[in-house]
C-alpha atoms as a PDB file:
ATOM      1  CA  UNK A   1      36.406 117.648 166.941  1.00  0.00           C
ATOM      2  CA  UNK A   2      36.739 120.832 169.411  1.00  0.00           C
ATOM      3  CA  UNK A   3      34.214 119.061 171.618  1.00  0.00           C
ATOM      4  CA  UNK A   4      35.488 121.600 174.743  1.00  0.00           C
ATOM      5  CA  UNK A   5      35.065 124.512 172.555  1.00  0.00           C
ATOM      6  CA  UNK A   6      33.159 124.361 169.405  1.00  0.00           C
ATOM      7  CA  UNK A   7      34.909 127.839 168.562  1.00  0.00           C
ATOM      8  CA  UNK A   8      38.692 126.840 169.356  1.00  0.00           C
ATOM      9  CA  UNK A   9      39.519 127.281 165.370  1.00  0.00           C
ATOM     10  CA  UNK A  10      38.314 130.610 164.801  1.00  0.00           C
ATOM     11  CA  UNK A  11      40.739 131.553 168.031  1.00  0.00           C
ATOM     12  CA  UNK A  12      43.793 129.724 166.554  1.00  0.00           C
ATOM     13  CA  UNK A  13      43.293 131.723 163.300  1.00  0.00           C
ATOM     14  CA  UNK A  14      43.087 134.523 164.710  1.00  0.00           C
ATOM     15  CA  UNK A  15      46.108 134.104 166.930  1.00  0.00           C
ATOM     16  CA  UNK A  16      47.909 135.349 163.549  1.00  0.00           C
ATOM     17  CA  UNK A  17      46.173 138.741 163.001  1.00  0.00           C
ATOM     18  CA  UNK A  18      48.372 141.537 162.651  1.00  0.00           C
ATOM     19  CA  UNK A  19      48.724 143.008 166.878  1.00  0.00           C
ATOM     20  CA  UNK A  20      49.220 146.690 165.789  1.00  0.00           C
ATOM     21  CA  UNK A  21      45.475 147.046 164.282  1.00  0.00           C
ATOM     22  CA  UNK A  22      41.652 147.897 165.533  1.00  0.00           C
ATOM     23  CA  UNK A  23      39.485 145.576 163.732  1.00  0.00           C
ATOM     24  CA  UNK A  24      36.521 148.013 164.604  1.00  0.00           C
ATOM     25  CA  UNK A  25      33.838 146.809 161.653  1.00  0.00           C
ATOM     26  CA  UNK A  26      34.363 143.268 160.848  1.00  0.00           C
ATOM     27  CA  UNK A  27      32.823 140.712 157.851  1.00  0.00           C
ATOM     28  CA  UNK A  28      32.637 137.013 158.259  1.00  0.00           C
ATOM     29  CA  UNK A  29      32.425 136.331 154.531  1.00  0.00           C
ATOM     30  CA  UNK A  30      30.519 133.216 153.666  1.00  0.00           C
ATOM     31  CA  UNK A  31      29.141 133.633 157.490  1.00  0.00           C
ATOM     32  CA  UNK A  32      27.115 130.136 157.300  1.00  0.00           C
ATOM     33  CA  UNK A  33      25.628 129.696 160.423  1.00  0.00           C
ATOM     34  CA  UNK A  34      27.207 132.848 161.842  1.00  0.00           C
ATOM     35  CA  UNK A  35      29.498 130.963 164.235  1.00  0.00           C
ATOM     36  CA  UNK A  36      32.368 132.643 163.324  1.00  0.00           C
ATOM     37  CA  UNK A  37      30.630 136.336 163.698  1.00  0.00           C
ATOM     38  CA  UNK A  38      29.142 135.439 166.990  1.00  0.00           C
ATOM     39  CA  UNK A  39      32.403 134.346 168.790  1.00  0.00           C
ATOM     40  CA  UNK A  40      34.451 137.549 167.176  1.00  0.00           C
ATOM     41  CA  UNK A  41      31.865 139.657 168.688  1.00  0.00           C
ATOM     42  CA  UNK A  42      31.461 138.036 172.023  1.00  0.00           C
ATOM     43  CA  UNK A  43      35.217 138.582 172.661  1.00  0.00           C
ATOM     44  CA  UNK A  44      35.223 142.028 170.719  1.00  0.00           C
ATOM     45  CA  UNK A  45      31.996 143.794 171.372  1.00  0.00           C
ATOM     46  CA  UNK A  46      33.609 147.286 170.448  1.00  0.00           C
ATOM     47  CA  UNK A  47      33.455 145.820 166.691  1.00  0.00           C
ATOM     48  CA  UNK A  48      30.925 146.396 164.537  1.00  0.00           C
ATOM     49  CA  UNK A  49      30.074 142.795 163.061  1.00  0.00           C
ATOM     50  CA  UNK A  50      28.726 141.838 159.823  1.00  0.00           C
ATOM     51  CA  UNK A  51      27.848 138.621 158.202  1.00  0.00           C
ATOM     52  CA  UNK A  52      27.187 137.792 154.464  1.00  0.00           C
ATOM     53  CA  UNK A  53      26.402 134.376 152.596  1.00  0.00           C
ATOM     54  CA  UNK A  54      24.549 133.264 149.756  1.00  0.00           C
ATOM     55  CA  UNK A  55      22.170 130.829 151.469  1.00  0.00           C
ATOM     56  CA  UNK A  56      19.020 132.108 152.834  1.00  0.00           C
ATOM     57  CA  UNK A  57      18.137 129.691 155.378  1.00  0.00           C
ATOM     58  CA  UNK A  58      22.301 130.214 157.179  1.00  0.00           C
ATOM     59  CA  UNK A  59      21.631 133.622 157.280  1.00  0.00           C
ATOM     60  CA  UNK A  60      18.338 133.509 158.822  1.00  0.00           C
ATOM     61  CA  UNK A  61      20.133 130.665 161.305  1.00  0.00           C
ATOM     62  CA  UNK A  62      22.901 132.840 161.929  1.00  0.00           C
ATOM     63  CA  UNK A  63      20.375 135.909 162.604  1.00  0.00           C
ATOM     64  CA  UNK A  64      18.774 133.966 165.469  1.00  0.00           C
ATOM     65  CA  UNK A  65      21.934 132.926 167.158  1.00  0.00           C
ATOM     66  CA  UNK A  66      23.575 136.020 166.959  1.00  0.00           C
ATOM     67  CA  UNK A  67      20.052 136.944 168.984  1.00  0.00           C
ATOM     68  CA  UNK A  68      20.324 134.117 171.022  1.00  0.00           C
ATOM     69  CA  UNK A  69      24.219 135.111 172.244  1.00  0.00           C
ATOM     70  CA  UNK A  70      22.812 138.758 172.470  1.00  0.00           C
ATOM     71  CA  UNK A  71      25.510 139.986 170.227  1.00  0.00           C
ATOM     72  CA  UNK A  72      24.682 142.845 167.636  1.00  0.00           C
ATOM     73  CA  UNK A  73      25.608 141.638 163.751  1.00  0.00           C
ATOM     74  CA  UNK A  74      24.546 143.212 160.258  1.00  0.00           C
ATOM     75  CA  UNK A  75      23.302 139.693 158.663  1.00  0.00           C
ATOM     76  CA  UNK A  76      22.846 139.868 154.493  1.00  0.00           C
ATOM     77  CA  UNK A  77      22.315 137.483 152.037  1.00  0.00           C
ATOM     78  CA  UNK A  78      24.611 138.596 149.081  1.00  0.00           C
ATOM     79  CA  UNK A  79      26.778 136.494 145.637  1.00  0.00           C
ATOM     80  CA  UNK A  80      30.234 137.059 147.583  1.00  0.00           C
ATOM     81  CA  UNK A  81      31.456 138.040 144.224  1.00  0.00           C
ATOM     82  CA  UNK A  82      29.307 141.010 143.928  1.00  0.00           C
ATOM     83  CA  UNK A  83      29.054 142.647 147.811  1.00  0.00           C
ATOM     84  CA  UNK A  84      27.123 145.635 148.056  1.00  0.00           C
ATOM     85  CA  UNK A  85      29.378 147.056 150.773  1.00  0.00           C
ATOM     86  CA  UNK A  86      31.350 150.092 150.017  1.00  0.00           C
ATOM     87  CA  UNK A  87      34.645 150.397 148.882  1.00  0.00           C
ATOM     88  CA  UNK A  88      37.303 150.735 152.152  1.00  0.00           C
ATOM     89  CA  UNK A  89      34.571 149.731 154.397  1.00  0.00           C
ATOM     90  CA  UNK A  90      35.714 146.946 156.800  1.00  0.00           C
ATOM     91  CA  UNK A  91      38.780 146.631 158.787  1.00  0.00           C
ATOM     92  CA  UNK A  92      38.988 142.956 158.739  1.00  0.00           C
ATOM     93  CA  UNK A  93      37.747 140.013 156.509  1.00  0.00           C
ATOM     94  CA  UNK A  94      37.526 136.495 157.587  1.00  0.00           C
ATOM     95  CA  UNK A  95      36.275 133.510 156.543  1.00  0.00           C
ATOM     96  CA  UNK A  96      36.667 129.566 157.654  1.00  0.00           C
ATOM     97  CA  UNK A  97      37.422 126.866 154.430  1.00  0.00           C
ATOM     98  CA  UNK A  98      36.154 128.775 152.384  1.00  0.00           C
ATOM     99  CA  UNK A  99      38.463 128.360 149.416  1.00  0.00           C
ATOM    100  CA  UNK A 100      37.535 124.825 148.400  1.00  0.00           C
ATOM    101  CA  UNK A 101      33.785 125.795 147.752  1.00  0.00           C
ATOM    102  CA  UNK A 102      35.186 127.735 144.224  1.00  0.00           C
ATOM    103  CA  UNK A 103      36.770 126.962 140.987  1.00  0.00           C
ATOM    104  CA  UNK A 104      40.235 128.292 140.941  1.00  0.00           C
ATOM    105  CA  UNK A 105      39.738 130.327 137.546  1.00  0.00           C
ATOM    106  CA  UNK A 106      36.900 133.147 139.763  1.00  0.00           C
ATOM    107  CA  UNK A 107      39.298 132.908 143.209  1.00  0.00           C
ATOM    108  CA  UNK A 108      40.712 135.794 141.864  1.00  0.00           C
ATOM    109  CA  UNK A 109      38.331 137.723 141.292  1.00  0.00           C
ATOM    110  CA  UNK A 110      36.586 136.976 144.760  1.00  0.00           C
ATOM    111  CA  UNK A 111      39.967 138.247 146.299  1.00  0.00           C
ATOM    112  CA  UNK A 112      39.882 141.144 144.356  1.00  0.00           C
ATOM    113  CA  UNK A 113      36.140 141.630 145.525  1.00  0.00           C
ATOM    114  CA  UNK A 114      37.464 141.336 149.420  1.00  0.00           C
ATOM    115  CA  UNK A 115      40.551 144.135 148.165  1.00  0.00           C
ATOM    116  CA  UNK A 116      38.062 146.353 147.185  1.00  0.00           C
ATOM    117  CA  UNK A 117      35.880 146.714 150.546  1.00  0.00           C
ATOM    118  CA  UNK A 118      38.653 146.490 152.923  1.00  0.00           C
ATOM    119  CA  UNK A 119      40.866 149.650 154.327  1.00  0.00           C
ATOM    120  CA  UNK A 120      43.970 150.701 153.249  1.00  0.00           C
ATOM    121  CA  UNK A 121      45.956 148.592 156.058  1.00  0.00           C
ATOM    122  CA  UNK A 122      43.235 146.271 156.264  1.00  0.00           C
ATOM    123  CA  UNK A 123      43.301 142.453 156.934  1.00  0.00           C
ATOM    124  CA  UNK A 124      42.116 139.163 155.322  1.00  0.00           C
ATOM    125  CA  UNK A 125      42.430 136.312 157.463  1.00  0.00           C
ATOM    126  CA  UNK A 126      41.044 133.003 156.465  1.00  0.00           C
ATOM    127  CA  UNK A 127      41.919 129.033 156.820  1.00  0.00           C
ATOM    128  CA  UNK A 128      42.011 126.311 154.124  1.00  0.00           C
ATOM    129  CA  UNK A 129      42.563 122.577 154.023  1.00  0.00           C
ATOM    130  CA  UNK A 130      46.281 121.356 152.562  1.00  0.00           C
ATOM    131  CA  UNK A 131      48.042 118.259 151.885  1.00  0.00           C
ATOM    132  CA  UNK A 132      50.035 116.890 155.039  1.00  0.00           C
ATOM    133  CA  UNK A 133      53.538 116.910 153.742  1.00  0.00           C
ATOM    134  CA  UNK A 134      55.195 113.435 153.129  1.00  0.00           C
ATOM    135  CA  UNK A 135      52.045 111.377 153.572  1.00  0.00           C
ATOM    136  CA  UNK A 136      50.993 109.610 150.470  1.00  0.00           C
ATOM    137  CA  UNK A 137      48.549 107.412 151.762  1.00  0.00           C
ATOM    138  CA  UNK A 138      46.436 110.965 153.145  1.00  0.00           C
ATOM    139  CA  UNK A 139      47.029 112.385 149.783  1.00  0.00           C
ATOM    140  CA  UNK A 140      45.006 109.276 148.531  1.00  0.00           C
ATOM    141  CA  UNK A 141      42.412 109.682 151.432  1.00  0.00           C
ATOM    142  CA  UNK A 142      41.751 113.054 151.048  1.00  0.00           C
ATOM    143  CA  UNK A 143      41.047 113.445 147.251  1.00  0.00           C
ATOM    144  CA  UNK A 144      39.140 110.173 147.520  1.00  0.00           C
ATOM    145  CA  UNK A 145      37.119 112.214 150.192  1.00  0.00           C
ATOM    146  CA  UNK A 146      36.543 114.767 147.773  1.00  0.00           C
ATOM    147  CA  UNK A 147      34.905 112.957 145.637  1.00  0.00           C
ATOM    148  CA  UNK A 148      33.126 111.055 147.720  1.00  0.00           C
ATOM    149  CA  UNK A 149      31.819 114.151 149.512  1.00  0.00           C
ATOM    150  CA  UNK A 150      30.906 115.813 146.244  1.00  0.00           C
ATOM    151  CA  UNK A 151      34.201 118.238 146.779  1.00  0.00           C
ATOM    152  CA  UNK A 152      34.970 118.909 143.380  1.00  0.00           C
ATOM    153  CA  UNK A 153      37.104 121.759 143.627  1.00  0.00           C
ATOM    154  CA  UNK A 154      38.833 120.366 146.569  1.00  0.00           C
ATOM    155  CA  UNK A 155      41.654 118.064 144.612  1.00  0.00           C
ATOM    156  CA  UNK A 156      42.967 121.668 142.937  1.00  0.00           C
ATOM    157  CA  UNK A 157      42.517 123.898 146.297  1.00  0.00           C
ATOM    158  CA  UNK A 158      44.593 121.940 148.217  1.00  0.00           C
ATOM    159  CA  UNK A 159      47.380 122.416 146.128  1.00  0.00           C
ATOM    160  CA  UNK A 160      46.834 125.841 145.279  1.00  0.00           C
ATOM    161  CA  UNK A 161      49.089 128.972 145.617  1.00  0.00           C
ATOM    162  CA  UNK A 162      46.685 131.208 147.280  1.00  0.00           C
ATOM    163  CA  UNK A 163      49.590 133.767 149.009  1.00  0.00           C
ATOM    164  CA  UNK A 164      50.408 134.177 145.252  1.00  0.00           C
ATOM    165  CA  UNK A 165      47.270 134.688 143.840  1.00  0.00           C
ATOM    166  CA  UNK A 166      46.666 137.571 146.415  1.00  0.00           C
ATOM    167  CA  UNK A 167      49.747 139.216 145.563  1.00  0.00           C
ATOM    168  CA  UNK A 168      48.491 139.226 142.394  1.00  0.00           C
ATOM    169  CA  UNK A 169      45.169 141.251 142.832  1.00  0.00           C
ATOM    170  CA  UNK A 170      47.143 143.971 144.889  1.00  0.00           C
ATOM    171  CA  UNK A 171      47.500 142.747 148.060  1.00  0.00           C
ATOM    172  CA  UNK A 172      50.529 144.240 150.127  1.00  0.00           C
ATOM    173  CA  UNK A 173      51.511 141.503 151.942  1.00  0.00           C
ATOM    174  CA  UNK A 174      49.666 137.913 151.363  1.00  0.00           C
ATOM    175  CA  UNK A 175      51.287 134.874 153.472  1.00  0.00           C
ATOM    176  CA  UNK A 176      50.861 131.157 154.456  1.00  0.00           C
ATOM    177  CA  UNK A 177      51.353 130.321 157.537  1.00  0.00           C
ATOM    178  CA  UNK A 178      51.275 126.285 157.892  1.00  0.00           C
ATOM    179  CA  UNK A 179      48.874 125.239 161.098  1.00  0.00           C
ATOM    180  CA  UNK A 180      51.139 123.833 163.855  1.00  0.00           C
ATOM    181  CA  UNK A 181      48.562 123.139 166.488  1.00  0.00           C
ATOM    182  CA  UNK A 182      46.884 120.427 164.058  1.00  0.00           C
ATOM    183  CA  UNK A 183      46.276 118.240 167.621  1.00  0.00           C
ATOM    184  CA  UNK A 184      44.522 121.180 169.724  1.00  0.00           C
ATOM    185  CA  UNK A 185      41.944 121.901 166.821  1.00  0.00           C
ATOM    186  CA  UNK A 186      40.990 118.525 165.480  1.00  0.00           C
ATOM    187  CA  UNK A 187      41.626 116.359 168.929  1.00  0.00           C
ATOM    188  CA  UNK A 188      44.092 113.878 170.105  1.00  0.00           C
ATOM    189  CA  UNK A 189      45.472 110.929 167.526  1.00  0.00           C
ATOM    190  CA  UNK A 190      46.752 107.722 168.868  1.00  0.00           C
ATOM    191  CA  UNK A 191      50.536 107.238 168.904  1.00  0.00           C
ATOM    192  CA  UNK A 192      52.067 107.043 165.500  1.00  0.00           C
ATOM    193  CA  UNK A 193      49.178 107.572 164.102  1.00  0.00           C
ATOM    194  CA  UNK A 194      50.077 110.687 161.320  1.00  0.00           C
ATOM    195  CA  UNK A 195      47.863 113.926 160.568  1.00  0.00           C
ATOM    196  CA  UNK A 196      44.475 113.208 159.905  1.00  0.00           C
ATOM    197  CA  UNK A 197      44.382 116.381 158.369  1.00  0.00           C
ATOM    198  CA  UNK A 198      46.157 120.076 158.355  1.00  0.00           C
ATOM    199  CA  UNK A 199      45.761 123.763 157.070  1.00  0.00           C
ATOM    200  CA  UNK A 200      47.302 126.961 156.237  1.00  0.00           C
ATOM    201  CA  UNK A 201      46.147 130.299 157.698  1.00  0.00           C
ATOM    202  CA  UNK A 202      46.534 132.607 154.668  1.00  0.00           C
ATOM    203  CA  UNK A 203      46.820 136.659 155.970  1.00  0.00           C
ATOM    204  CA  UNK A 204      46.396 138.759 153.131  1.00  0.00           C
ATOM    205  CA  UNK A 205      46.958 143.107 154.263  1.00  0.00           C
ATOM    206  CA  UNK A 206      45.457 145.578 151.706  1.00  0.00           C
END
């Protein structure tokens, strides 16, 4: 999918940041090959960008196309759970299906992590896979795919209350917002054919 523009997803999640905000130092948490970074910085260069993942050889990817696009990011390899960053440092946290690589019992604890270096006021923006509504035979397909694609904490994130849970670690406001462009991000689907697949945006404000 996004053939035309590889980056179209991180745009449609970020059509749902708060307007009323500068989002002047930035993390991409669980960067991977620093996509995410890269095209936030391209369209924001006034940000300060930063980068963070556990895997040595995506950060040291993600280093060399951030140099590539000529774009300035802080690249570190770090346990997500653990981030050396100081406390009320960033403005704005994002990250891209994330969710689904984690047992639910330490999610909370990672949110609480993200709490703790964002600003008073500021935002956590991210996007996870969920269960197309009224569509058994998906449901079937896509824990089957789990599986299959050695997912295994995929069958409980999908159905997980993660708007709660970030209530729960002291986020102000923590909302899901179900995707509604499903056809612009993943490409055209023959007629009658249902959802291959859809999301929810979850905006979390400190």
């Amino acid at each position: 999918p996004n053939q035309l523009d590889p980056n179209k997803v991180y745009h449609l999640m970020w059509d749902h940041l708060p307007k009323d905000r500068d989002y002047k130092r930035v993390l991409d948490w669980g960067t991977g090959h620093g996509g995410g970074i890269v095209a936030w910085m391209q369209d924001h260069p006034e940000s300060e960008g930063y980068g963070v993942d556990i895997a040595a050889p995506c950060v040291k990817l993600a280093h060399v196309r951030a140099r590539e696009a000529g774009v300035p990011v802080k690249f570190s390899q770090q346990d997500i759970m653990t981030m050396d960053y100081e406390d009320n440092f960033f403005d704005m946290v994002f990250h891209m299906f994330m969710f689904h690589e984690f047992p639910q019992q330490v999610t909370p604890d990672l949110l609480k992590e993200v709490w703790r270096v964002l600003k008073p006021g500021g935002v956590f923006i991210g996007m996870e896979i969920a269960l197309v509504p009224d569509q058994p035979a998906h449901h079937v397909m896509q824990f089957s795919d789990a599986w299959l694609n050695n997912e295994p904490y995929m069958p409980a994130c999908v159905e997980a209350d993660y708007a709660a849970m970030g209530t729960s670690v002291g986020f102000s406001k923590s909302i899901a917002i179900k995707a509604t462009k499903n056809s612009e991000a993943i490409g055209p689907t023959a007629k009658d054919t249902p959802p291959k697949i859809t999301w929810n945006y979850y905006v979390m404000e400190k």
